[in-house]
C-alpha atoms as a PDB file:
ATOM      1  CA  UNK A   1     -91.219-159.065 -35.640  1.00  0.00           C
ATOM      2  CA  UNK A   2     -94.313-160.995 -37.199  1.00  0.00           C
ATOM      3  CA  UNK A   3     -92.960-159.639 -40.668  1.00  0.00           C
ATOM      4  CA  UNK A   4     -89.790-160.976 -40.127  1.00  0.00           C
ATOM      5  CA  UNK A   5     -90.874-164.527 -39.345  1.00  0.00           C
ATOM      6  CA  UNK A   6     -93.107-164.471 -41.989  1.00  0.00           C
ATOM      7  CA  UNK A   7     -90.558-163.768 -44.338  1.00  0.00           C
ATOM      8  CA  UNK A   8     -88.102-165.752 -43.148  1.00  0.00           C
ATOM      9  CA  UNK A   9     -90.128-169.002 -43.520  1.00  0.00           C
ATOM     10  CA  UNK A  10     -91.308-168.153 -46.645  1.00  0.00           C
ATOM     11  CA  UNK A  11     -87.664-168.194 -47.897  1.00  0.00           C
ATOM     12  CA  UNK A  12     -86.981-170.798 -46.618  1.00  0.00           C
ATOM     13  CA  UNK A  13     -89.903-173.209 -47.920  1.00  0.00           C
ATOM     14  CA  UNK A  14     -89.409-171.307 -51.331  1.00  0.00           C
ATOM     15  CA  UNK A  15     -85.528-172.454 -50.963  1.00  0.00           C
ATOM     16  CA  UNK A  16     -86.502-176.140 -50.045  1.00  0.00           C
ATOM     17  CA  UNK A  17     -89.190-176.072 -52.994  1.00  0.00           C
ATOM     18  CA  UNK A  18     -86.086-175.379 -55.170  1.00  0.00           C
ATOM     19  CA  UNK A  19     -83.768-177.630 -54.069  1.00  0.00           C
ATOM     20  CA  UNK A  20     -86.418-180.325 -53.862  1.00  0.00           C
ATOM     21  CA  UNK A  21     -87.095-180.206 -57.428  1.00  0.00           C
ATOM     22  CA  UNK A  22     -83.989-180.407 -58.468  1.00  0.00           C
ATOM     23  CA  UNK A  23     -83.685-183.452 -56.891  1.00  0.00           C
ATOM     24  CA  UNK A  24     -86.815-185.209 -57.419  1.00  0.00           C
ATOM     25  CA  UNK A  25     -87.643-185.543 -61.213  1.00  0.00           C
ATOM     26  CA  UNK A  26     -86.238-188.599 -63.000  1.00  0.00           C
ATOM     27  CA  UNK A  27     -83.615-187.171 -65.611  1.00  0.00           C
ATOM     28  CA  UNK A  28     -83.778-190.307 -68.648  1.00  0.00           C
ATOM     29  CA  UNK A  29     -83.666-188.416 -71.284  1.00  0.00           C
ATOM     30  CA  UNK A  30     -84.580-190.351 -74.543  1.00  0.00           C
ATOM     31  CA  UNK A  31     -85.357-189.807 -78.339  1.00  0.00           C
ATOM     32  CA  UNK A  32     -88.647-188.847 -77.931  1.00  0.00           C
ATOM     33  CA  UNK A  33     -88.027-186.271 -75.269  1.00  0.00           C
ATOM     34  CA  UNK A  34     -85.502-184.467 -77.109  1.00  0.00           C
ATOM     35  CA  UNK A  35     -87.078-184.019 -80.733  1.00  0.00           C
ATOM     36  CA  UNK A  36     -88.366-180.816 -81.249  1.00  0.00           C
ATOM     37  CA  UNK A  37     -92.075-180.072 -81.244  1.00  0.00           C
ATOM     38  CA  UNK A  38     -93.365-177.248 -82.972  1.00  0.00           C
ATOM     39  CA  UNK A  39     -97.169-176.986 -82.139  1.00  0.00           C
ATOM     40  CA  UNK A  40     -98.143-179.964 -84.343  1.00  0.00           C
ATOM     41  CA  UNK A  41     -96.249-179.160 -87.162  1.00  0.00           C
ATOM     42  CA  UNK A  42     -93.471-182.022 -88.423  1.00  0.00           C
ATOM     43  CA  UNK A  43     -90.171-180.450 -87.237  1.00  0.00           C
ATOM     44  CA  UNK A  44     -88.037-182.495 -89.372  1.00  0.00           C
ATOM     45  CA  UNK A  45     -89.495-182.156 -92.468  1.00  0.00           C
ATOM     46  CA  UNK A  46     -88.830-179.145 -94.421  1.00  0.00           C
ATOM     47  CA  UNK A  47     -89.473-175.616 -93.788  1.00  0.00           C
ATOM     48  CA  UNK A  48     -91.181-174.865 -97.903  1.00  0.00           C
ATOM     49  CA  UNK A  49     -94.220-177.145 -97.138  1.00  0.00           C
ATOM     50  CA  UNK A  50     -97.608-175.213 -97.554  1.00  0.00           C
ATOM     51  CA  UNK A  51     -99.502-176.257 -94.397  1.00  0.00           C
ATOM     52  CA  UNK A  52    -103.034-175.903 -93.418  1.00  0.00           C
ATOM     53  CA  UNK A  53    -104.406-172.575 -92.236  1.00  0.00           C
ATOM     54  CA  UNK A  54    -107.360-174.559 -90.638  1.00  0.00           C
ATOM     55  CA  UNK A  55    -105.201-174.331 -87.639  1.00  0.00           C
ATOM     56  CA  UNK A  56    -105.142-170.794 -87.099  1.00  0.00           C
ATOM     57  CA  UNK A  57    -109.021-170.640 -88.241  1.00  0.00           C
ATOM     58  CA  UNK A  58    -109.509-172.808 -85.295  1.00  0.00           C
ATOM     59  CA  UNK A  59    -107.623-170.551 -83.332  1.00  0.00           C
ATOM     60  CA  UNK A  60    -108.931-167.788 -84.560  1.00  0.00           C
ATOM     61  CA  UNK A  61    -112.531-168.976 -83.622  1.00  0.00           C
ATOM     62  CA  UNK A  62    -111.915-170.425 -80.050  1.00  0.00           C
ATOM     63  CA  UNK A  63    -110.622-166.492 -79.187  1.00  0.00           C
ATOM     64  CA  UNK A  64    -114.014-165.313 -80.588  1.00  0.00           C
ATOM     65  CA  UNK A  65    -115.379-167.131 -78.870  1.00  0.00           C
ATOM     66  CA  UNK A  66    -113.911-167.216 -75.977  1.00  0.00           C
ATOM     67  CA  UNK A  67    -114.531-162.998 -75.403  1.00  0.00           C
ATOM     68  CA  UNK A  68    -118.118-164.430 -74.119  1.00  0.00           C
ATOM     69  CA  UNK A  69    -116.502-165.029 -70.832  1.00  0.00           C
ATOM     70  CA  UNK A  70    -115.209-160.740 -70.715  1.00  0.00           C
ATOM     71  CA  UNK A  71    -118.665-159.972 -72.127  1.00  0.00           C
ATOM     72  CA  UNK A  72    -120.780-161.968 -69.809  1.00  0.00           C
ATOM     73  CA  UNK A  73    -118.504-161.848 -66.517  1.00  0.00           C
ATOM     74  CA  UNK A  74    -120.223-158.328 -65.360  1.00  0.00           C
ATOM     75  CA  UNK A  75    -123.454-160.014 -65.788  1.00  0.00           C
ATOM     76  CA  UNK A  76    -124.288-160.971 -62.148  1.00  0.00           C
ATOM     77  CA  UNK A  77    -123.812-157.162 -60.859  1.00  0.00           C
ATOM     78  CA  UNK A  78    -125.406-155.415 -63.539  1.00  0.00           C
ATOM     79  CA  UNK A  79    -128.513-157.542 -62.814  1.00  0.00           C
ATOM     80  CA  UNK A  80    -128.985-155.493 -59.432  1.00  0.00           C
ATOM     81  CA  UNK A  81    -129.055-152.347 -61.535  1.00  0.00           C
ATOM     82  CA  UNK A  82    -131.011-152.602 -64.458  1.00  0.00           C
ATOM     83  CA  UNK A  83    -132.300-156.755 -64.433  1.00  0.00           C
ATOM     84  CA  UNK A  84    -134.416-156.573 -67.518  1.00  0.00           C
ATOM     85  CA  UNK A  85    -131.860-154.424 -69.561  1.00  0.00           C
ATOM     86  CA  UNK A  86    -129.266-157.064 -68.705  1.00  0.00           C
ATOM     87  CA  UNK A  87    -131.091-160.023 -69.189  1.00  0.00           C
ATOM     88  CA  UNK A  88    -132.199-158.554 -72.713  1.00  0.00           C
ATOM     89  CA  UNK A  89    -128.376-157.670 -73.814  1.00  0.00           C
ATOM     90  CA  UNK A  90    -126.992-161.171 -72.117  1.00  0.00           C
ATOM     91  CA  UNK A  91    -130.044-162.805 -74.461  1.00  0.00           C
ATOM     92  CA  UNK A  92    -128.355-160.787 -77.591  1.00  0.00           C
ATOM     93  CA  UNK A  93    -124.414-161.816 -76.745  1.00  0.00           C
ATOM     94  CA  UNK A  94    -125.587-165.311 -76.501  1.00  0.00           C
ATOM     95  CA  UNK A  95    -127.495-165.584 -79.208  1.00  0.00           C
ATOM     96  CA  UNK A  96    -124.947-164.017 -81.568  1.00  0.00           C
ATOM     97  CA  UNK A  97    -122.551-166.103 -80.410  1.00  0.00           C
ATOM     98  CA  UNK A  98    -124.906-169.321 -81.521  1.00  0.00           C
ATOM     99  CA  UNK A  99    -125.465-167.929 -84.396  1.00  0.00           C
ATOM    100  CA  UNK A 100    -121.781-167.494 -85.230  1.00  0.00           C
ATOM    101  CA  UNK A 101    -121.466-171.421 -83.503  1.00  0.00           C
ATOM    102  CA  UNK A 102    -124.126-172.797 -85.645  1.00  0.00           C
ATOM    103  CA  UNK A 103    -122.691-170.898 -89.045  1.00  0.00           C
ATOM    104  CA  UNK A 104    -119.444-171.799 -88.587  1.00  0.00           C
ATOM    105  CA  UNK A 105    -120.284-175.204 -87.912  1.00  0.00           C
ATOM    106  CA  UNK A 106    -122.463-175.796 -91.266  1.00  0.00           C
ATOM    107  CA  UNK A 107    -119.858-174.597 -93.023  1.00  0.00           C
ATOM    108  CA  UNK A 108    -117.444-176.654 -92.154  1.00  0.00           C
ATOM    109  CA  UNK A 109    -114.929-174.294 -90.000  1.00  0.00           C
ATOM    110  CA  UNK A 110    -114.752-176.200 -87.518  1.00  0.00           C
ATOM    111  CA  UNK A 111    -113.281-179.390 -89.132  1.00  0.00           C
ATOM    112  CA  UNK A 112    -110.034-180.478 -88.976  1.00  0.00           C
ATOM    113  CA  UNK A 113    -110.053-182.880 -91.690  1.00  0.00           C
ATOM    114  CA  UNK A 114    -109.863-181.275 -95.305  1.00  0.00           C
END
């Protein structure tokens, strides 16, 4: 029985969420709103143009460095087990990761200007 009522409300709210934004947003629809974007490229201009590949450098980079967070996430249980084997391998991922920082940023990768 508790099941049931539980799943009966949730339909329902999930039905009223629904309906309620159908209703709600403000449909003006003007120039602006209906160009295309395509990730900061120019959509209207034409398709032949050599563009930058500092974008996907950038890119590239922020997923590099963004694997600190999977590397360094088990860091707060391994410390029960071993503490001064995880501090000293936490100590190497973060300095690597400086090093690649500091590197990249001397030589210019992470500029957008050209």
């Amino acid at each position: 029985m508790n099941l049931m009522v539980m799943l009966m409300i949730t339909s329902m709210l999930s039905t009223l969420l629904i309906f309620i934004s159908f209703w709600l947003p403000q449909m003006t629809p003007d120039a602006q709103k209906l160009s295309p974007y395509e990730c900061g490229f120019d959509p209207l201009g034409t398709a032949r143009l050599p563009f930058s590949l500092r974008f996907f450098l950038v890119a590239i980079l922020f997923l590099l460095f963004d694997l600190e967070i999977a590397l360094l996430l088990p860091t707060p249980w391994a410390i029960n087990s071993f503490p001064m084997s995880t501090i000293y391998w936490t100590f190497i991922i973060i300095t690597l990761l400086a090093a690649g920082l500091i590197y990249e940023w001397t030589q210019g990768g992470l500029d957008w200007a050209e």
